[in-house]
C-alpha atoms as a PDB file:
ATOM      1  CA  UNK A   1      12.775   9.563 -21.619  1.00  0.00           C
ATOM      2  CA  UNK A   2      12.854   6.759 -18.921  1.00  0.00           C
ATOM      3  CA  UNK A   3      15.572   6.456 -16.587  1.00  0.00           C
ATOM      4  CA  UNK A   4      15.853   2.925 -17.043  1.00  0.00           C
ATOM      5  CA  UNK A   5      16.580   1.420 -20.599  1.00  0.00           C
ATOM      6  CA  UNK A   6      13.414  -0.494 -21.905  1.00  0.00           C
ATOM      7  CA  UNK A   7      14.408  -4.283 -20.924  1.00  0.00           C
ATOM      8  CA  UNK A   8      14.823  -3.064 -17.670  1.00  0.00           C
ATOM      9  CA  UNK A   9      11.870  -0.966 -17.585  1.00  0.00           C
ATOM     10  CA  UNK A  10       9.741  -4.047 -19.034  1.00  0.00           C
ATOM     11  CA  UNK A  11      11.178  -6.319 -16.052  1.00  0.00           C
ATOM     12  CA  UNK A  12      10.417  -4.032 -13.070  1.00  0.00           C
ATOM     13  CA  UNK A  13       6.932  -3.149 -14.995  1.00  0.00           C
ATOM     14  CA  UNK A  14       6.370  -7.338 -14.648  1.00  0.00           C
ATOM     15  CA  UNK A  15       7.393  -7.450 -11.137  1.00  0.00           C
ATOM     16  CA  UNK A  16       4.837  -4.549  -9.910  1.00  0.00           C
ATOM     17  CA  UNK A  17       1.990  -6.388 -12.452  1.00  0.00           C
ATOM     18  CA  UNK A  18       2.807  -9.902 -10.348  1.00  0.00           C
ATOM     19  CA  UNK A  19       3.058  -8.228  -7.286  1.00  0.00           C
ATOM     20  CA  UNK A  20      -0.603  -6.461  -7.738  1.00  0.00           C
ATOM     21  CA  UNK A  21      -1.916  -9.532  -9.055  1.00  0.00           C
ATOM     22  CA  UNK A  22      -0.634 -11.688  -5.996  1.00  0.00           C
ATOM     23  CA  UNK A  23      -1.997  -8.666  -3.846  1.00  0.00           C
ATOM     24  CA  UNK A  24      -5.696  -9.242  -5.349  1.00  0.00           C
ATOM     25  CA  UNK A  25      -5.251 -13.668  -4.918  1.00  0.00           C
ATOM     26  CA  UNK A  26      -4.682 -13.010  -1.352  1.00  0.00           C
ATOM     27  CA  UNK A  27      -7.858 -11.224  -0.640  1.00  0.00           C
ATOM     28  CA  UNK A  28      -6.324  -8.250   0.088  1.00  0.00           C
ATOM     29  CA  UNK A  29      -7.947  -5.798  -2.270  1.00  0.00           C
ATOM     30  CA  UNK A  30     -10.832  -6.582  -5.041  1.00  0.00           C
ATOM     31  CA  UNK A  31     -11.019  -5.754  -8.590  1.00  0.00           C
ATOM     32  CA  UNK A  32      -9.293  -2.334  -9.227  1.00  0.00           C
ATOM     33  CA  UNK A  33      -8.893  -1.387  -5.549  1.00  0.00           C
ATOM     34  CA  UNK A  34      -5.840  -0.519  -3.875  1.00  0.00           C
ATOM     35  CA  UNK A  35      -2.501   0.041  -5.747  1.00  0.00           C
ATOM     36  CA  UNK A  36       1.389  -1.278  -5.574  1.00  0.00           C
ATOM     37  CA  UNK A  37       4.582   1.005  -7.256  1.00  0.00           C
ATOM     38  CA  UNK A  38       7.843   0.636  -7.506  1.00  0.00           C
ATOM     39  CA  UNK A  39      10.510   3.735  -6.920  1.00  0.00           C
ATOM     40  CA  UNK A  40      13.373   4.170 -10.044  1.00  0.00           C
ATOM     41  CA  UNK A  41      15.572   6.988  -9.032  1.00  0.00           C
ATOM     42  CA  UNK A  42      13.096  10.328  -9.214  1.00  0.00           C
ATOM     43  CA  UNK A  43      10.611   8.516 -11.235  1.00  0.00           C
ATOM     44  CA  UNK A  44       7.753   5.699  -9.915  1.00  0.00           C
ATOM     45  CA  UNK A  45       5.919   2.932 -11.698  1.00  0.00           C
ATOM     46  CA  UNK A  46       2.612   2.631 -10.572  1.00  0.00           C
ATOM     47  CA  UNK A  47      -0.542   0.530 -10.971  1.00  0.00           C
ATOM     48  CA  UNK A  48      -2.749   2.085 -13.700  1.00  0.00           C
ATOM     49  CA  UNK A  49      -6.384   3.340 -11.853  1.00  0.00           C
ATOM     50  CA  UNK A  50      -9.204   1.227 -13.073  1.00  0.00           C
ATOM     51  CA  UNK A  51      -8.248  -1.916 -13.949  1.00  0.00           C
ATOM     52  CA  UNK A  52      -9.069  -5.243 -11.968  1.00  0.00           C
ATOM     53  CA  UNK A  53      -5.697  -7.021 -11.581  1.00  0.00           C
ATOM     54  CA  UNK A  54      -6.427 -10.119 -13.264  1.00  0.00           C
ATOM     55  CA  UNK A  55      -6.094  -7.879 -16.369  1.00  0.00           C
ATOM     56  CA  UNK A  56      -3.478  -5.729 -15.575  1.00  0.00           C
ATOM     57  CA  UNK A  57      -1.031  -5.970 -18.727  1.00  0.00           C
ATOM     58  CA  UNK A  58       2.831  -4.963 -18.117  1.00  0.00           C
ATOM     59  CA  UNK A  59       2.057  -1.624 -19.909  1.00  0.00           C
ATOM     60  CA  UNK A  60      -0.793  -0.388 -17.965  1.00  0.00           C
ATOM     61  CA  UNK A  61       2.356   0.149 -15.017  1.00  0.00           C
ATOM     62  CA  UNK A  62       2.628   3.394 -15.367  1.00  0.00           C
ATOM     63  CA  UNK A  63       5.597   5.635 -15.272  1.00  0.00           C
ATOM     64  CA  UNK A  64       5.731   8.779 -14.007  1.00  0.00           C
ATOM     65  CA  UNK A  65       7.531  11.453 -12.085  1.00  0.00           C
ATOM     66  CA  UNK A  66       7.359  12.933  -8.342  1.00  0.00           C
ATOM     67  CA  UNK A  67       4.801  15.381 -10.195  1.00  0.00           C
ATOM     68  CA  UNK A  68       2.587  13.045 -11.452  1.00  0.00           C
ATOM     69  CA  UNK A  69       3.430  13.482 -15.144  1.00  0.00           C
ATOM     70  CA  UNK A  70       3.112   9.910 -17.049  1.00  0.00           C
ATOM     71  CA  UNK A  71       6.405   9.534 -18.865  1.00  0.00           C
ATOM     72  CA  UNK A  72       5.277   5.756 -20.234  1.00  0.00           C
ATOM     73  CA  UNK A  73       2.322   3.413 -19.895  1.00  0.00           C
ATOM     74  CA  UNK A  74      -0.768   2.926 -21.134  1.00  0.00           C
ATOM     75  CA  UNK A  75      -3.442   4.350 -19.161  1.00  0.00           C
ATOM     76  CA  UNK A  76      -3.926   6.676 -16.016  1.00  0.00           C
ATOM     77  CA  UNK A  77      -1.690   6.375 -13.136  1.00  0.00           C
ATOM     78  CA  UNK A  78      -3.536   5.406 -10.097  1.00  0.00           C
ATOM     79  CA  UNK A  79      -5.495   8.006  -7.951  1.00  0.00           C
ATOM     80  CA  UNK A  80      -3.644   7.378  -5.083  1.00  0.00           C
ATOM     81  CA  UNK A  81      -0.331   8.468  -6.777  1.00  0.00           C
ATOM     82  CA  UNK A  82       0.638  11.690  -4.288  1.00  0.00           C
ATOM     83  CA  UNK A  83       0.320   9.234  -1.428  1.00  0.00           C
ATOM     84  CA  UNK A  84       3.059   6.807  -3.048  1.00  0.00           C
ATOM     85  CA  UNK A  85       5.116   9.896  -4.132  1.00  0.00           C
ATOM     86  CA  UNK A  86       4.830  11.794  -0.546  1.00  0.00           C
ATOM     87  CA  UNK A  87       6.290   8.810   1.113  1.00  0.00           C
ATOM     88  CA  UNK A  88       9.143   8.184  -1.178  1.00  0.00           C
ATOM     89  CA  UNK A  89       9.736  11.847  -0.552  1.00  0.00           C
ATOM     90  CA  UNK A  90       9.942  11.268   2.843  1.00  0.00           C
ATOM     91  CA  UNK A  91      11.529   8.042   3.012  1.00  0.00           C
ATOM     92  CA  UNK A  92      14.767   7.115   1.099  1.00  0.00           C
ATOM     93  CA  UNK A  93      15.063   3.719   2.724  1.00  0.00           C
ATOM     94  CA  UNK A  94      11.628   3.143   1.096  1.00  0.00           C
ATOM     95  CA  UNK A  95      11.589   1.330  -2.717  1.00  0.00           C
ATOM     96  CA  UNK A  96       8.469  -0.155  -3.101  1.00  0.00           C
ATOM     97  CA  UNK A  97       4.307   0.618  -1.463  1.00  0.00           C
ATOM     98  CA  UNK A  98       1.562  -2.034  -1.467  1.00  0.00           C
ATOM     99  CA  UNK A  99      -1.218  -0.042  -0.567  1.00  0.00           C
ATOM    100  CA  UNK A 100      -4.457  -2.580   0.431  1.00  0.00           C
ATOM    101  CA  UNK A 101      -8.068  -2.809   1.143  1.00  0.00           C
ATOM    102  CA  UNK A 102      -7.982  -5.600   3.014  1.00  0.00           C
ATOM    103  CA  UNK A 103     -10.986  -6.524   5.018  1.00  0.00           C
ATOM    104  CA  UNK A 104      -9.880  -6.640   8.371  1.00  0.00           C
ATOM    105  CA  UNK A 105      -7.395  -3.709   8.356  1.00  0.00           C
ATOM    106  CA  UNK A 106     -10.344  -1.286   6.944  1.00  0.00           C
ATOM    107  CA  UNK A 107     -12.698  -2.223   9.671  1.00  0.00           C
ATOM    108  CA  UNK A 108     -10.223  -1.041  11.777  1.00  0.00           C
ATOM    109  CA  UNK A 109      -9.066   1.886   9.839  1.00  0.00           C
ATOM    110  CA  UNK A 110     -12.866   2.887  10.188  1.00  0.00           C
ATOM    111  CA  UNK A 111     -13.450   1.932  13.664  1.00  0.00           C
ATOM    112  CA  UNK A 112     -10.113   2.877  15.030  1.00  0.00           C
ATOM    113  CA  UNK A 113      -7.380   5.498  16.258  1.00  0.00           C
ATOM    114  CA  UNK A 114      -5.046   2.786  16.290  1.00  0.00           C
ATOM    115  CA  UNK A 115      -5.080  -1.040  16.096  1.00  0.00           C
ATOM    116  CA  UNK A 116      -3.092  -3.085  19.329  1.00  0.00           C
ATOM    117  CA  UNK A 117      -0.834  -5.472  18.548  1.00  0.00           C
ATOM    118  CA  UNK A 118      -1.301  -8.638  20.655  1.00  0.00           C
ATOM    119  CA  UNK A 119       0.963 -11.350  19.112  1.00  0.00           C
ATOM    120  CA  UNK A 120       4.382 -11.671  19.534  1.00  0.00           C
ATOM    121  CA  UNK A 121       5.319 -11.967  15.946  1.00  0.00           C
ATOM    122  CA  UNK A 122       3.155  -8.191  15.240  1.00  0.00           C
ATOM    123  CA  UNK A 123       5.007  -6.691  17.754  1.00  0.00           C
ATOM    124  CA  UNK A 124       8.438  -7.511  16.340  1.00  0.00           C
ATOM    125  CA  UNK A 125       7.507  -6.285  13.102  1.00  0.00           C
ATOM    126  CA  UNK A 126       4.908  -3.201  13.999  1.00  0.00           C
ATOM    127  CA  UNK A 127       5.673  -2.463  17.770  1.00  0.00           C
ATOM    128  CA  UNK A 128       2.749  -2.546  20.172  1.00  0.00           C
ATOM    129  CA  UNK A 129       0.417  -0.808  17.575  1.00  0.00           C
ATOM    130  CA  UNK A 130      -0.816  -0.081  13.974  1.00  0.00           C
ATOM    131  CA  UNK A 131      -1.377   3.963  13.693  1.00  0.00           C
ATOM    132  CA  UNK A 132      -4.406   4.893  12.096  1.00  0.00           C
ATOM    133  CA  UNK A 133      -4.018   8.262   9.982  1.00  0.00           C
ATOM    134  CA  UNK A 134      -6.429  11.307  10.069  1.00  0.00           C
ATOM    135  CA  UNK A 135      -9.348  10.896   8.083  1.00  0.00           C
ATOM    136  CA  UNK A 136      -8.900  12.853   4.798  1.00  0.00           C
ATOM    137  CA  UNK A 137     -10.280  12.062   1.268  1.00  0.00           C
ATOM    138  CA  UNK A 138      -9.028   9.771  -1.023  1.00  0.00           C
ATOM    139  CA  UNK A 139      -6.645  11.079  -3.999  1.00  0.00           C
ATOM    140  CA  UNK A 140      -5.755  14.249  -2.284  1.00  0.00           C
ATOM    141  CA  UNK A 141      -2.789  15.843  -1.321  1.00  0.00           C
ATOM    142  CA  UNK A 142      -4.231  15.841   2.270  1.00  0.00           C
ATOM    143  CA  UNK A 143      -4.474  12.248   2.423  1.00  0.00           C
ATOM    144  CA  UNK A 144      -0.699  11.844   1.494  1.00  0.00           C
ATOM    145  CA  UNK A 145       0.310  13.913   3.898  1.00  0.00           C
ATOM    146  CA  UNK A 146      -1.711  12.250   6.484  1.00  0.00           C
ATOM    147  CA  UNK A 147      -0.743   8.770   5.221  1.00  0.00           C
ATOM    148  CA  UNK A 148       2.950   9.672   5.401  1.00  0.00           C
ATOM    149  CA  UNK A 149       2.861  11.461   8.955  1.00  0.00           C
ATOM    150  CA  UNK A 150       1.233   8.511  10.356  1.00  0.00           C
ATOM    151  CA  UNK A 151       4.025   5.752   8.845  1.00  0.00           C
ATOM    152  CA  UNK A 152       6.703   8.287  10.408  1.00  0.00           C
ATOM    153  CA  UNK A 153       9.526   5.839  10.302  1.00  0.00           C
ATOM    154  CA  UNK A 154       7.578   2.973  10.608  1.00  0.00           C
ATOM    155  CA  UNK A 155       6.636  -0.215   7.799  1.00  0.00           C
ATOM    156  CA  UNK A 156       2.552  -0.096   8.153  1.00  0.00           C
ATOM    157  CA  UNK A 157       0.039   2.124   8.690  1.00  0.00           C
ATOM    158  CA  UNK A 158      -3.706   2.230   8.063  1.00  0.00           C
ATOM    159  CA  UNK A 159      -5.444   4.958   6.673  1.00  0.00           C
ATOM    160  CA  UNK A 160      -8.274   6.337   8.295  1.00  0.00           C
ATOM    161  CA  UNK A 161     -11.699   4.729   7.163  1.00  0.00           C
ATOM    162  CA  UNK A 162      -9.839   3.624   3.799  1.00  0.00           C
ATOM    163  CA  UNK A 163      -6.949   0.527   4.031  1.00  0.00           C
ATOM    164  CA  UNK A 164      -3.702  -0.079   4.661  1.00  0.00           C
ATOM    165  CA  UNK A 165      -0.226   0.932   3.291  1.00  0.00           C
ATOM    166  CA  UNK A 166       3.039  -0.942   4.035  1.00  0.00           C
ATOM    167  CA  UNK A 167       6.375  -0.364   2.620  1.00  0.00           C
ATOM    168  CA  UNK A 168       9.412  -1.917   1.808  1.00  0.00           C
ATOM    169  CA  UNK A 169      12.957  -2.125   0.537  1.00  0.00           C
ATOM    170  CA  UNK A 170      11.386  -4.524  -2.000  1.00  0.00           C
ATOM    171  CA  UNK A 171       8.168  -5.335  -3.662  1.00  0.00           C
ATOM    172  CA  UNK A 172       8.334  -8.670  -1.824  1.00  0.00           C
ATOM    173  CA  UNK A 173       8.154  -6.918   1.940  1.00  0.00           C
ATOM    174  CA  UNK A 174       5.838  -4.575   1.249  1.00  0.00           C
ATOM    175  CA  UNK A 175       3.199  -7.570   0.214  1.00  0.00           C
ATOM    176  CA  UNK A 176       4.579  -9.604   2.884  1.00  0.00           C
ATOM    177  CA  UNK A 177       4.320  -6.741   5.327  1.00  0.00           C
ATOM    178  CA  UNK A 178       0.366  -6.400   3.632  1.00  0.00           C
ATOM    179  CA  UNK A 179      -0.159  -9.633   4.622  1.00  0.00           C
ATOM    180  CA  UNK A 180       0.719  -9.187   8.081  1.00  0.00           C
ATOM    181  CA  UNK A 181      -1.581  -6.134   8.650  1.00  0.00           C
ATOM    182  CA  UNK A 182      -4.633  -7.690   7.846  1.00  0.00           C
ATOM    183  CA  UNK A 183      -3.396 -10.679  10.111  1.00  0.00           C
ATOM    184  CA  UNK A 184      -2.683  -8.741  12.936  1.00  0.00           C
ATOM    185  CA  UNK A 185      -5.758  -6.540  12.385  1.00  0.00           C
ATOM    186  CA  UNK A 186      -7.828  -9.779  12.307  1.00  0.00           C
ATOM    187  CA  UNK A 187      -6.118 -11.046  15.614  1.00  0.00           C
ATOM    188  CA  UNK A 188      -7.084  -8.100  17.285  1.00  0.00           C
ATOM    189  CA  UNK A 189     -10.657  -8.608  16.614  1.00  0.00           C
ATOM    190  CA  UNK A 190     -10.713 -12.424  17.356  1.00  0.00           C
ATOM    191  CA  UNK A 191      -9.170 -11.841  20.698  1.00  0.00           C
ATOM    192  CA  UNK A 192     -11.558  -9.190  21.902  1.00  0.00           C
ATOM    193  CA  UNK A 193     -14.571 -12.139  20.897  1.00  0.00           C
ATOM    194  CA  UNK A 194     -12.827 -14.214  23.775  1.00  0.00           C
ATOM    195  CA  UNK A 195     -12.530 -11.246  26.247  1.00  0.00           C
ATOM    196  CA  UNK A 196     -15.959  -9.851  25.578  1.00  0.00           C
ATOM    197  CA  UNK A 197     -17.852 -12.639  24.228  1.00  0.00           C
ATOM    198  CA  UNK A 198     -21.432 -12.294  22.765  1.00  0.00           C
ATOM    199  CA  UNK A 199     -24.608 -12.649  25.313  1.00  0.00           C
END
C-alpha cells in the first residue's frame, strides 16, 4: 500500500515526470540518462531506468521503499536508486535529487578532485568548490556511499568520472541547483582558456 492516497500519488508522480523531462530540455542529461525522485515519508518515487524522458508516462515513476522494493509503477526503478535512498538516509532536510549528466560537470567529474568556484553567484550557493566523489561504479552500494560522503551537508556534488547530483527541499531547487553545476563547471573551464590560452 502507498503512503499517499492515489490523487496524491498521481500529482507528485507528474511533478517528478515534468521535472525529468525539463532536466533532459535543458541539456542536462540525454535520452534515459541520469535520474530525478521525490522523498514521501519512508518511501521514494523515482524515475523508471530505461526510458528517454520525452516518453516518460506518470506511471513509469516508480515507487518504492528505502530497500528498493517497487510498491507501484510500471517498470524498473532506476539503477541509481541506493544513491537517492543513501542520501535521504542521511539527510532529512533533503526531499527531492536531480541527479545529471551534464556535459560540463562530467568533464570535470572525470578530470577532477574538485571543481573551483570562481563567480560570485557559485560561491554563495556551493562555497569556493564543487567536491568530486571517489570513483566507484555505477549502481552500487559503493557509489552511494561515496556520492553521499562527498555532499556531506552540502547542495551539489559531482560524482567521480560519472555526473552530478544536487538536492533540494523541492523538485524545483534541485533542477535549479542542476543548472547551476553545469554553469559553474563550464565557468571554470572558460576562465582557465583566458589564463592559459592556446599557442
Amino acid at each position: 500500500m502507498s503512503f499517499a492516497g492515489p490523487e496524491l500519488l498521481d500529482s507528485l508522480r507528474e511533478e517528478v515526470r515534468q521535472t525529468a523531462r525539463r532536466m533532459a530540455e535543458l541539456g542536462l542529461v540525454r535520452g534515459s540518462s541520469g535520474n530525478v525522485s521525490l522523498r514521501i515519508r519512508e518511501r521514494i518515487l523515482i524515475t523508471a531506468s530505461g526510458v528517454p524522458y520525452e516518453a516518460l508516462s506518470t506511471d513509469q515513476i516508480i515507487e518504492i521503499d528505502y530497500d528498493g522494493k517497487k510498491h507501484s509503477g510500471n517498470g524498473s526503478a532506476s539503477s541509481e536508486w541506493r544513491m537517492h535512498v543513501e542520501i535521504y538516509r542521511t539527510r532529512e532536510d533533503i526531499q527531492a535529487i536531480v541527479h545529471t549528466h551534464s556535459p560540463f560537470a562530467t568533464a570535470a567529474a572525470v578530470a577532477l578532485r574538485s571543481v573551483p568556484v570562481v563567480h560570485d553567484e557559485g560561491r554563495i550557493l556551493f562555497g569556493e568548490a564543487l567536491p568530486v566523489s571517489a570513483h566507484t561504479s555505477p549502481g552500487t552500494r559503493e557509489l552511494a556511499k561515496a556520492v553521499a560522503d562527498a555532499l556531506a551537508e552540502g547542495k551539489a556534488t559531482l560524482i567521480g568520472h560519472h555526473g552530478a547530483v544536487t538536492v533540494g527541499a523541492t523538485l524545483q531547487e534541485a533542477l535549479t541547483l542542476a543548472e547551476k553545476v553545469e554553469e559553474t563547471a563550464q565557468l571554470f573551464w572558460l576562465s582557465q582558456q583566458f589564463i592559459h590560452p592556446a599557442p
